[in-house]
Protein backbone atom coordinates (compact mmCIF):
# COMPACT_ATOMS: atom_id res chain seq x y z
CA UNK A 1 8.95 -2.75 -15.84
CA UNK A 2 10.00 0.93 -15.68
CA UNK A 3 12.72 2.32 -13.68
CA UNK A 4 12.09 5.04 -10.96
CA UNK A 5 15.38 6.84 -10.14
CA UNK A 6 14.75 9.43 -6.95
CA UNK A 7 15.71 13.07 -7.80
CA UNK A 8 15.99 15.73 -5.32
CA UNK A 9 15.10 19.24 -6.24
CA UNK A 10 15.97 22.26 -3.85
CA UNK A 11 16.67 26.24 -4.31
CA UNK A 12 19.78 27.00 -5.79
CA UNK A 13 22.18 28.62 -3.66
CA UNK A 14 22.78 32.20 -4.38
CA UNK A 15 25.80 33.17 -3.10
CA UNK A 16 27.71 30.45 -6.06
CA UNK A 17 27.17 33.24 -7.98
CA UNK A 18 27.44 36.41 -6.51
CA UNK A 19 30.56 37.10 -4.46
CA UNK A 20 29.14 39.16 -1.78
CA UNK A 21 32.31 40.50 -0.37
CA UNK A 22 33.25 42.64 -4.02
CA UNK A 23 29.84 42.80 -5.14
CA UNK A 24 30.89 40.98 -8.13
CA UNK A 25 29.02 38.08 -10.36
CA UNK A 26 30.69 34.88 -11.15
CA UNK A 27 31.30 33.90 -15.00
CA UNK A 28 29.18 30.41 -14.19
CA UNK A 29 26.05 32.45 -14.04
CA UNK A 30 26.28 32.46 -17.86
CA UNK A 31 25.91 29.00 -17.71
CA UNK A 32 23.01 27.23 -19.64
CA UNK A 33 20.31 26.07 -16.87
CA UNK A 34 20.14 23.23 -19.46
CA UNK A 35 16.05 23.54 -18.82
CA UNK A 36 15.45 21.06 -22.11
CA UNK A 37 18.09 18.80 -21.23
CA UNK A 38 15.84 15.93 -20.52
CA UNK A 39 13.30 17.11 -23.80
CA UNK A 40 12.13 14.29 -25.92
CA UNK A 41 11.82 14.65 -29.20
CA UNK A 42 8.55 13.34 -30.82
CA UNK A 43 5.80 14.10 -33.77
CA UNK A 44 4.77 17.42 -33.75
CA UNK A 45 8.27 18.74 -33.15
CA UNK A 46 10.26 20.93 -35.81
CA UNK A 47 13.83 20.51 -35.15
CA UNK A 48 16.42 23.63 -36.43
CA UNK A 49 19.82 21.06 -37.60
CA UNK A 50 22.42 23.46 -38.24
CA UNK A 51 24.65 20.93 -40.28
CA UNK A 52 28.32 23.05 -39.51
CA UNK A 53 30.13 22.81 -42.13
CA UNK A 54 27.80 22.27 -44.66
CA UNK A 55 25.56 25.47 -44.55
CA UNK A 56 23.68 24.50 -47.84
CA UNK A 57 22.34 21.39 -45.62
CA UNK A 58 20.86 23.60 -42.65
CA UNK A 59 17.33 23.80 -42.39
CA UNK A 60 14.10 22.82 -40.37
CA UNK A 61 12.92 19.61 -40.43
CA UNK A 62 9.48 18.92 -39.22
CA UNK A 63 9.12 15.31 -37.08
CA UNK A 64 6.43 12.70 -38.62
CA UNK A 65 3.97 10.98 -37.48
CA UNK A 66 6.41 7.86 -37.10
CA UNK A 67 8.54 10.00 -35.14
CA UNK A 68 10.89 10.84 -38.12
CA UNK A 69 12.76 13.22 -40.00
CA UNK A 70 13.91 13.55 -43.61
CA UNK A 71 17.37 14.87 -43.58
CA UNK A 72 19.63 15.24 -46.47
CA UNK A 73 21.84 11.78 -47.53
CA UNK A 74 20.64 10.00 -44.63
CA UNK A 75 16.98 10.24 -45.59
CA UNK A 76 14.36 9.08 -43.17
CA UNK A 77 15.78 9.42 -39.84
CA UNK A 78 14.24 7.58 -36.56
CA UNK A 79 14.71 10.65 -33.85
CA UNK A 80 11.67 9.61 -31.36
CA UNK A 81 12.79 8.94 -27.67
CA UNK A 82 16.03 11.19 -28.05
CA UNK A 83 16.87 14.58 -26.86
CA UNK A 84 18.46 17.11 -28.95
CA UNK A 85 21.95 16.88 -27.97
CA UNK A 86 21.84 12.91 -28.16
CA UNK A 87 20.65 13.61 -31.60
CA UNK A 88 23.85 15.94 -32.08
CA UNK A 89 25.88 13.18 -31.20
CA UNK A 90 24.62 10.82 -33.26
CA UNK A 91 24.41 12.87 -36.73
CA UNK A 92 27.88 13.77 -35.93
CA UNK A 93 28.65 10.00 -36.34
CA UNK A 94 26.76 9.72 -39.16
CA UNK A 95 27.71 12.76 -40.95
CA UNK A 96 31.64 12.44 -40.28
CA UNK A 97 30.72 10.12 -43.75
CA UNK A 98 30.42 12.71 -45.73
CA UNK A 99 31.72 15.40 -44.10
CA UNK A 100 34.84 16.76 -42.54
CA UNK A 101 34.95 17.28 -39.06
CA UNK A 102 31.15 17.83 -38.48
CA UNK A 103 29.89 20.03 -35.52
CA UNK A 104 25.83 19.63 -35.94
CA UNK A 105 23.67 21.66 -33.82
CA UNK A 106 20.13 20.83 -32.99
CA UNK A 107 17.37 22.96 -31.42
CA UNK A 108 13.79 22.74 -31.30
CA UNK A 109 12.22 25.16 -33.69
CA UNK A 110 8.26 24.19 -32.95
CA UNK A 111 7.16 22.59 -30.06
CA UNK A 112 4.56 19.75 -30.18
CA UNK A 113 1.78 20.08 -27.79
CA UNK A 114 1.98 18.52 -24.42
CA UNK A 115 -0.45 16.10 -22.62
CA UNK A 116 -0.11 15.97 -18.39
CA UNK A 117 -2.21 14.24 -16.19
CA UNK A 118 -2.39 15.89 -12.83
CA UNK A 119 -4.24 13.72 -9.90
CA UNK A 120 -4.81 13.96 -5.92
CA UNK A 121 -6.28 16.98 -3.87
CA UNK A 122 -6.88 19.30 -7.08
CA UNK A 123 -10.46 20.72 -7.72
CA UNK A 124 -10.82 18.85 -11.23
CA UNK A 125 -7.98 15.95 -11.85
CA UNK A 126 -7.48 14.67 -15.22
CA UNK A 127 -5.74 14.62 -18.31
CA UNK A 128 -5.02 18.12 -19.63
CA UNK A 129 -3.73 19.29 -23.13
CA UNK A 130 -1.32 22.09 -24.05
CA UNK A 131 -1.23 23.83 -27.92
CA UNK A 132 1.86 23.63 -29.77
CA UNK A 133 4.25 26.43 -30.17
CA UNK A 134 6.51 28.22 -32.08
CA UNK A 135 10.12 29.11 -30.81
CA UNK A 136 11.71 31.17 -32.78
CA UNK A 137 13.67 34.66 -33.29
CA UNK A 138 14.56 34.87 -37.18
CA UNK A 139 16.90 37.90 -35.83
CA UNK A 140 18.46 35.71 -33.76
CA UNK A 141 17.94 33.05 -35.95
CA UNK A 142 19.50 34.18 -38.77
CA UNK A 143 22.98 35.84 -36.88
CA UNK A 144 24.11 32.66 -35.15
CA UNK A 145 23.62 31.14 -39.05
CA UNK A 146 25.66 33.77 -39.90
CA UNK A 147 28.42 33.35 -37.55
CA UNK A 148 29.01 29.74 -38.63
CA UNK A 149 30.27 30.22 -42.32
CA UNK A 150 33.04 30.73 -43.95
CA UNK A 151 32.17 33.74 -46.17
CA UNK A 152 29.45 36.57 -46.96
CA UNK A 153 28.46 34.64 -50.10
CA UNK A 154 27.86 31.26 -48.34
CA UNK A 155 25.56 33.20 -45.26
CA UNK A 156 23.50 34.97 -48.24
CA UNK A 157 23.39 31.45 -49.48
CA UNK A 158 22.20 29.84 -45.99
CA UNK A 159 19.62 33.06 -45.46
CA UNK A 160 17.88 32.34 -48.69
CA UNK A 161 17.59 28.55 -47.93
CA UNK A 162 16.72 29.25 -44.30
CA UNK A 163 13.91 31.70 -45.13
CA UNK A 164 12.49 28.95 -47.62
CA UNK A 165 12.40 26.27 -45.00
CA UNK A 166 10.82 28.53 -42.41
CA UNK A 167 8.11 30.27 -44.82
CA UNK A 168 7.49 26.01 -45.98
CA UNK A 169 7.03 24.79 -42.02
CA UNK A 170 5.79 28.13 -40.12
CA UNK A 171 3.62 29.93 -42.91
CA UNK A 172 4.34 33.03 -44.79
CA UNK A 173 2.61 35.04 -42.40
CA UNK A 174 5.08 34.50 -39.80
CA UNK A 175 7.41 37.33 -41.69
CA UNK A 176 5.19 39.88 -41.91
CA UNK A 177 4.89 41.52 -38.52
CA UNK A 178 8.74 42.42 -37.78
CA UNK A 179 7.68 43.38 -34.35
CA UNK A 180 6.51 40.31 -33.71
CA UNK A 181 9.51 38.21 -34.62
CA UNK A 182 11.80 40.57 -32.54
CA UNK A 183 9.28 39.40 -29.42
CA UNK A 184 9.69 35.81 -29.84
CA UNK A 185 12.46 34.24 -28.20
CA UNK A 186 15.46 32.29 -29.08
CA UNK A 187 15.62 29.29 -30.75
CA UNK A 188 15.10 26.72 -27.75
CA UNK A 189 14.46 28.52 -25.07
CA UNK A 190 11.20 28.72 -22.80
CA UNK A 191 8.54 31.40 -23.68
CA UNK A 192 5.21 32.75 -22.22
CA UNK A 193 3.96 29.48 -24.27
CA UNK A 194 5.84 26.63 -21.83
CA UNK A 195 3.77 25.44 -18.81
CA UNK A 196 4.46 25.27 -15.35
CA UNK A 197 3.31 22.66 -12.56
CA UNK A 198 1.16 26.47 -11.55
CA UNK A 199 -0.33 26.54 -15.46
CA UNK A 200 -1.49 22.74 -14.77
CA UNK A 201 -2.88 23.67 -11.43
CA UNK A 202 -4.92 26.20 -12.99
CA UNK A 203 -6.16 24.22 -15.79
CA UNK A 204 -7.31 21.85 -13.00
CA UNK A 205 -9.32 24.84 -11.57
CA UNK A 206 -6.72 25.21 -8.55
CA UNK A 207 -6.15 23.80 -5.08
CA UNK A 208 -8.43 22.90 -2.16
CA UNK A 209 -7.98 24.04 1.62
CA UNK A 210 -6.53 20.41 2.04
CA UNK A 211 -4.14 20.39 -1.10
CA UNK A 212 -0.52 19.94 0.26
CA UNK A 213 1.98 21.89 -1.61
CA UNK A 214 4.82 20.91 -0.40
CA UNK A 215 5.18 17.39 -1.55
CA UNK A 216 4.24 17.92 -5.05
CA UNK A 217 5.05 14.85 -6.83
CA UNK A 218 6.24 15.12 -10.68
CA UNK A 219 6.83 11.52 -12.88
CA UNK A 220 8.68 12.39 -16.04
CA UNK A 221 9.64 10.00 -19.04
CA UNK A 222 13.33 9.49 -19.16
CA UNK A 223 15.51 9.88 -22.51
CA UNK A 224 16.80 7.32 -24.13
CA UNK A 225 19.89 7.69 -23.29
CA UNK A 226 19.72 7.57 -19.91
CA UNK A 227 18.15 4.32 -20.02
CA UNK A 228 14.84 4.70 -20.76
CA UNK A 229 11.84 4.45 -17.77
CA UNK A 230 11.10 7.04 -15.26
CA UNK A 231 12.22 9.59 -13.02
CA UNK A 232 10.43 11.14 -9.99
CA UNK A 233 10.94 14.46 -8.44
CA UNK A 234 9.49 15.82 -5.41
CA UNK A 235 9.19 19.87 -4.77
CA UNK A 236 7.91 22.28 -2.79
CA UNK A 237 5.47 25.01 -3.82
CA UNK A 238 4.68 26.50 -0.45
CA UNK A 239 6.84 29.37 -1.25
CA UNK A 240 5.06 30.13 -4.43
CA UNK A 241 2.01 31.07 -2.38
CA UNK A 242 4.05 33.04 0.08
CA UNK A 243 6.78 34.87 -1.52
CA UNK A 244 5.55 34.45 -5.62
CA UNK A 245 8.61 32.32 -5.96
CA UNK A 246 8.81 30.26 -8.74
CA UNK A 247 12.00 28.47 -8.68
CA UNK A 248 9.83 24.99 -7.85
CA UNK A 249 7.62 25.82 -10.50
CA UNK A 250 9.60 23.22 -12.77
CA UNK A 251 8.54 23.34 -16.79
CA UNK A 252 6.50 20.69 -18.02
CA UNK A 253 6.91 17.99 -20.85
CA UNK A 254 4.63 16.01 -22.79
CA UNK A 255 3.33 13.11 -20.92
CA UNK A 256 4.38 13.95 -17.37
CA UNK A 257 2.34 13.35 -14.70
CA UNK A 258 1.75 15.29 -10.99
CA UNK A 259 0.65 14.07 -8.05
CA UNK A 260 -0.47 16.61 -4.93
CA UNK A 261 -1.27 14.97 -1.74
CA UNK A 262 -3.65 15.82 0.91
CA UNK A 263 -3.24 17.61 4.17
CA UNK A 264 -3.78 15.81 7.59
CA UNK A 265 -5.51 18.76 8.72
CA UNK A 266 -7.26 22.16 6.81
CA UNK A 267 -5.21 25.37 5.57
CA UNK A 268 -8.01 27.60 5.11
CA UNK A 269 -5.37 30.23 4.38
CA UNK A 270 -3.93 28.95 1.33
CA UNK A 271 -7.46 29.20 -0.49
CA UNK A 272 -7.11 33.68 -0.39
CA UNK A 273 -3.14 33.02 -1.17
CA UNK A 274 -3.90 30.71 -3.92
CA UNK A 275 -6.42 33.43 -5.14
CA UNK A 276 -4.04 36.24 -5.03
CA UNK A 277 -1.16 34.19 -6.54
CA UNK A 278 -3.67 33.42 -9.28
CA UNK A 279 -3.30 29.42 -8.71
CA UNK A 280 -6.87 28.89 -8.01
CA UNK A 281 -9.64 31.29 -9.96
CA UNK A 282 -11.67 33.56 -8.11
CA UNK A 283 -14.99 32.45 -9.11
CA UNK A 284 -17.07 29.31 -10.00
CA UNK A 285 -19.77 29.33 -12.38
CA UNK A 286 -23.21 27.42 -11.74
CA UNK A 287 -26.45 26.84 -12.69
CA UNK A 288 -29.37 27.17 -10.30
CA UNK A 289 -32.96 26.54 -11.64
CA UNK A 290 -36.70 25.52 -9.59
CA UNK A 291 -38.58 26.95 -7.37
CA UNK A 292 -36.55 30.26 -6.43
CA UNK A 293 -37.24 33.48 -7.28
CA UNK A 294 -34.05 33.90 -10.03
CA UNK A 295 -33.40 30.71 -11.60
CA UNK A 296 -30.50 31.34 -14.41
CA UNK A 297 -26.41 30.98 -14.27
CA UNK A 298 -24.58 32.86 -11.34
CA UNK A 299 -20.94 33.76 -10.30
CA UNK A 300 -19.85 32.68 -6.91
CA UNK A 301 -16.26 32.99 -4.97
CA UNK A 302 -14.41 29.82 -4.84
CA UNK A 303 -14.96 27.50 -1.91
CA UNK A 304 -18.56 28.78 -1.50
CA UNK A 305 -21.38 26.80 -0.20
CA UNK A 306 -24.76 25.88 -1.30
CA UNK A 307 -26.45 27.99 0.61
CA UNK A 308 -24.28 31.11 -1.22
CA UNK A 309 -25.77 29.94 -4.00
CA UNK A 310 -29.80 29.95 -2.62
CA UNK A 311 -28.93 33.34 -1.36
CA UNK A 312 -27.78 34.92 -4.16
CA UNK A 313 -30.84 33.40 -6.24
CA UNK A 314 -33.33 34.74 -3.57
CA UNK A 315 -34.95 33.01 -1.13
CA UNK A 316 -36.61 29.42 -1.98
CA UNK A 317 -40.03 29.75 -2.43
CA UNK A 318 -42.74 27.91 -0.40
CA UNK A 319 -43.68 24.07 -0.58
CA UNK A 320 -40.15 23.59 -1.78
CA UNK A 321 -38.81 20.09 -1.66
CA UNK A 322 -35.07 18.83 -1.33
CA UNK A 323 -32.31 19.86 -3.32
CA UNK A 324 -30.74 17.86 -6.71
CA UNK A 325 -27.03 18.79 -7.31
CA UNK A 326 -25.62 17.38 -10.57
CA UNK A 327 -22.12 17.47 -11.18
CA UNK A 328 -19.64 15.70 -13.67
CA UNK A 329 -16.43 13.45 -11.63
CA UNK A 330 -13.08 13.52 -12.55
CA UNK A 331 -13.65 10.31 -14.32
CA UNK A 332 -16.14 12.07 -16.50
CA UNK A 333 -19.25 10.56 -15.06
CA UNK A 334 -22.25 12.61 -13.92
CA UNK A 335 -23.36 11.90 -10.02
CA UNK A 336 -26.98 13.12 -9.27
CA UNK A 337 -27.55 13.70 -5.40
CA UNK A 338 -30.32 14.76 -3.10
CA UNK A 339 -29.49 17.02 -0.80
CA UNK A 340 -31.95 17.94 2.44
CA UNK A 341 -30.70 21.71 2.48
CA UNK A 342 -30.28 23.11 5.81
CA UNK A 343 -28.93 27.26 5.57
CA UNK A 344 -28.16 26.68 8.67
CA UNK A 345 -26.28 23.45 8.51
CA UNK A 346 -21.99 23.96 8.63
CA UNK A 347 -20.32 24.74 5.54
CA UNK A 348 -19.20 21.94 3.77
CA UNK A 349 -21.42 19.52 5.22
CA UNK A 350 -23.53 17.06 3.73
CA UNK A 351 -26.82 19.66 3.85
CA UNK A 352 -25.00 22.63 2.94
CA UNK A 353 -22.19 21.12 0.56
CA UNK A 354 -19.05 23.04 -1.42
CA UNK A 355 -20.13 23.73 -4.89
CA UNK A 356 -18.13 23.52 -8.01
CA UNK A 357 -17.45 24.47 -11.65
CA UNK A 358 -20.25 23.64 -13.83
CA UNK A 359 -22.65 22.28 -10.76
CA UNK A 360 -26.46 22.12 -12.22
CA UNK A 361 -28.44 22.95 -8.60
CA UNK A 362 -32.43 22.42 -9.16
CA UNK A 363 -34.27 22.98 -6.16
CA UNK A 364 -37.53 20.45 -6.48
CA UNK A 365 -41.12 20.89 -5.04
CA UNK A 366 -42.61 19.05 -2.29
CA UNK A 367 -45.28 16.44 -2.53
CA UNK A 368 -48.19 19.47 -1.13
CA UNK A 369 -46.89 21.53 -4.06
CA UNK A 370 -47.19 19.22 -6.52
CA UNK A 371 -50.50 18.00 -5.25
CA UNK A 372 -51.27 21.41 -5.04
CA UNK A 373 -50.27 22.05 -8.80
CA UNK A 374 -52.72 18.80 -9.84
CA UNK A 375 -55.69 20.19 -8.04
CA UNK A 376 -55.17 23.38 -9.99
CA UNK A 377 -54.63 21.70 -13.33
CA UNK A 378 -58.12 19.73 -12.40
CA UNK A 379 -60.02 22.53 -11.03
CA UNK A 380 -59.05 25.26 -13.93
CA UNK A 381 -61.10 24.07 -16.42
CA UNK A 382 -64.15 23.20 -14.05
CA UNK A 383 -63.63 27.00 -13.00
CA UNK A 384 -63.34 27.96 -16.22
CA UNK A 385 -66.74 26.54 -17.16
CA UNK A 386 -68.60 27.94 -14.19
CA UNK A 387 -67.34 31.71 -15.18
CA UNK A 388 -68.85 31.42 -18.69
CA UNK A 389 -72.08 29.86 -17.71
CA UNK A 390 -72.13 32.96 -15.07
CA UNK A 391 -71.50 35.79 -17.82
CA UNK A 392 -74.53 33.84 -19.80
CA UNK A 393 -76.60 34.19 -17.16
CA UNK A 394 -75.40 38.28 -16.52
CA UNK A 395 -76.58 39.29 -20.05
């Protein structure tokens, strides 16, 4: 059974940092916010292992399916389940074999793509998928290489080595564009490419007027090392609609999950804020076919009704019947629904319902119209008859 351990997660305080009184900024605001501490390594993950003070050894080492590595004298290496600095620790066991005093550094090079399942009061819930990524400055890259060896002919050594392990795991490519490599960032470190509890919120196609942000619930795998199981975390993104702060807006690992609770009562207001913030999209995207005048696929704002839709497709034409709305669930099925339509009814209600991504709206015909269609099917070729037999007779 998996352990839950409670973890409370509030603003940092400011003034820790900055001594207001001489205007002046403390040394600990160098320190590392240590945003990967709790990163588990698994496959898909390239892992830089900077093996100090054997430079020929450094390299990047790509993790396998099996969650392992192939490192140099130690072979296949189990690193699934750790984090990188309880992998330091343990190749510095392992390596103090072979080598003298070893001071191993480990940072992730490529990171594998991520998998979070985000539930409650979001517009789509599900299981959503995140690309892998490169992280990695070869500038950068290359100088704190350089700063770890004894002599020039040793870091020309390491360069050469370095630059065949990258061009082997990252392509060739990857050292053409200087430009490009100057814009990546440092080994380790979060870039445009991480994702946000706000990126997964998106991806779910945003909040509702009854989504409550401010006990949004994240369940993250624990390392190894600190036991294994599960932690949970509770934060509060009320202030990311308000003030576009994103201290909350913790970073995301593979395999987490978020829960967002619902509101006892409406916050109409939060839909435009969500909009501005860009947490929820501006439009929805459906498809409205039968008997209107301009059946086809239409843009509509988010949080609009069906009877935005009918109005934007031109009034319903006459001898009309109900209304069919087909949508897919978060589960994946499809739910078909007849809907008496009312333009007048409230918004949001059963005969004027919220529409959504993807909705299929088919307004049907009555029972007079499709009698009406038969008889003219029946009659047509009767007519049909009688107007030849006429322009017989005329000649």
């Amino acid at each position: 059974m998996s352990t839950f351990f409670c973890v409370e997660v509030a603003k940092s305080d400011t003034n820790d940092s900055f001594n207001l009184n001489n205007k002046s900024i403390s040394s600990s605001y160098l320190d590392s916010r240590k945003e990967l501490e709790d990163y588990i390594i698994g496959k898909g993950d390239s892992l830089f292992i900077d093996f100090y003070p054997a430079s020929e050894l450094t390299g990047i080492f790509s993790v396998t399916e099996e969650g392992e590595v192939y490192l140099p004298r130690l072979q296949e290496v189990n690193v699934s389940g750790l984090t990188p600095s309880e992998l330091e620790i343990l190749l510095d066991e392992n390596y103090s074999e072979f080598l003298i005093s070893p001071a191993i550094k480990v940072k992730i090079a490529k990171f594998k793509e991520i998998k979070v399942i985000i539930t409650g009061d979001v517009r789509y819930p599900g299981s959503y998928t995140f690309p892998a990524y490169d992280s990695l400055s070869l500038s950068n890259f290359l100088s704190d290489i350089e700063t770890s060896k004894d002599s020039d002919d040793k870091s020309r050594n390491s360069k050469e080595l370095v630059n065949d392990q990258i061009s082997n795991t990252l392509g060739k490519n990857y050292f053409q564009n200087e430009e490009t490599l100057n814009n990546q960032s440092n080994i380790g470190k979060s870039t445009e490419n991480s994702k946000n509890i706000s990126d997964v919120i998106r991806k779910a196609g945003g909040i509702t007027s009854s989504s409550d942000l401010t006990r949004v619930k994240i369940v993250r795998n624990l390392p190894l090392g600190k036991g294994g199981g599960k932690k949970v975390a509770v934060v509060n993104l009320n202030n990311f609609l308000d003030e576009f702060d994103s201290k909350n807006d913790l970073r995301l690992f593979d395999n987490d999950q978020i829960f967002i609770p619902s509101l006892k009562n409406l916050n109409k207001e939060q839909i435009s804020k969500s909009v501005v913030t860009g947490l929820s999209p501006r439009f929805v995207e459906v498809n409205i076919y039968g008997r209107i005048n301009n059946p086809g696929t239409f843009k509509l704002p988010l949080e609009s009704t069906l009877s935005d839709a009918i109005d934007v497709t031109g009034p319903i034409k006459p001898l009309s019947g109900k209304v069919v709305l087909i949508r897919y669930n978060s589960d994946g099925s499809i739910s078909k629904q007849k809907i008496s339509y009312s333009s007048g009814a409230a918004r949001g209600s059963k005969r004027n319902p919220y529409i959504k991504e993807g909705d299929l709206i088919t307004v049907t015909s009555s029972l007079l119209s499709k009698t009406t269609d038969v008889i003219r099917e029946v009659t047509a070729p009767i007519q049909g008859i009688y107007f030849t037999k006429e322009l017989i007779n005329n000649f």
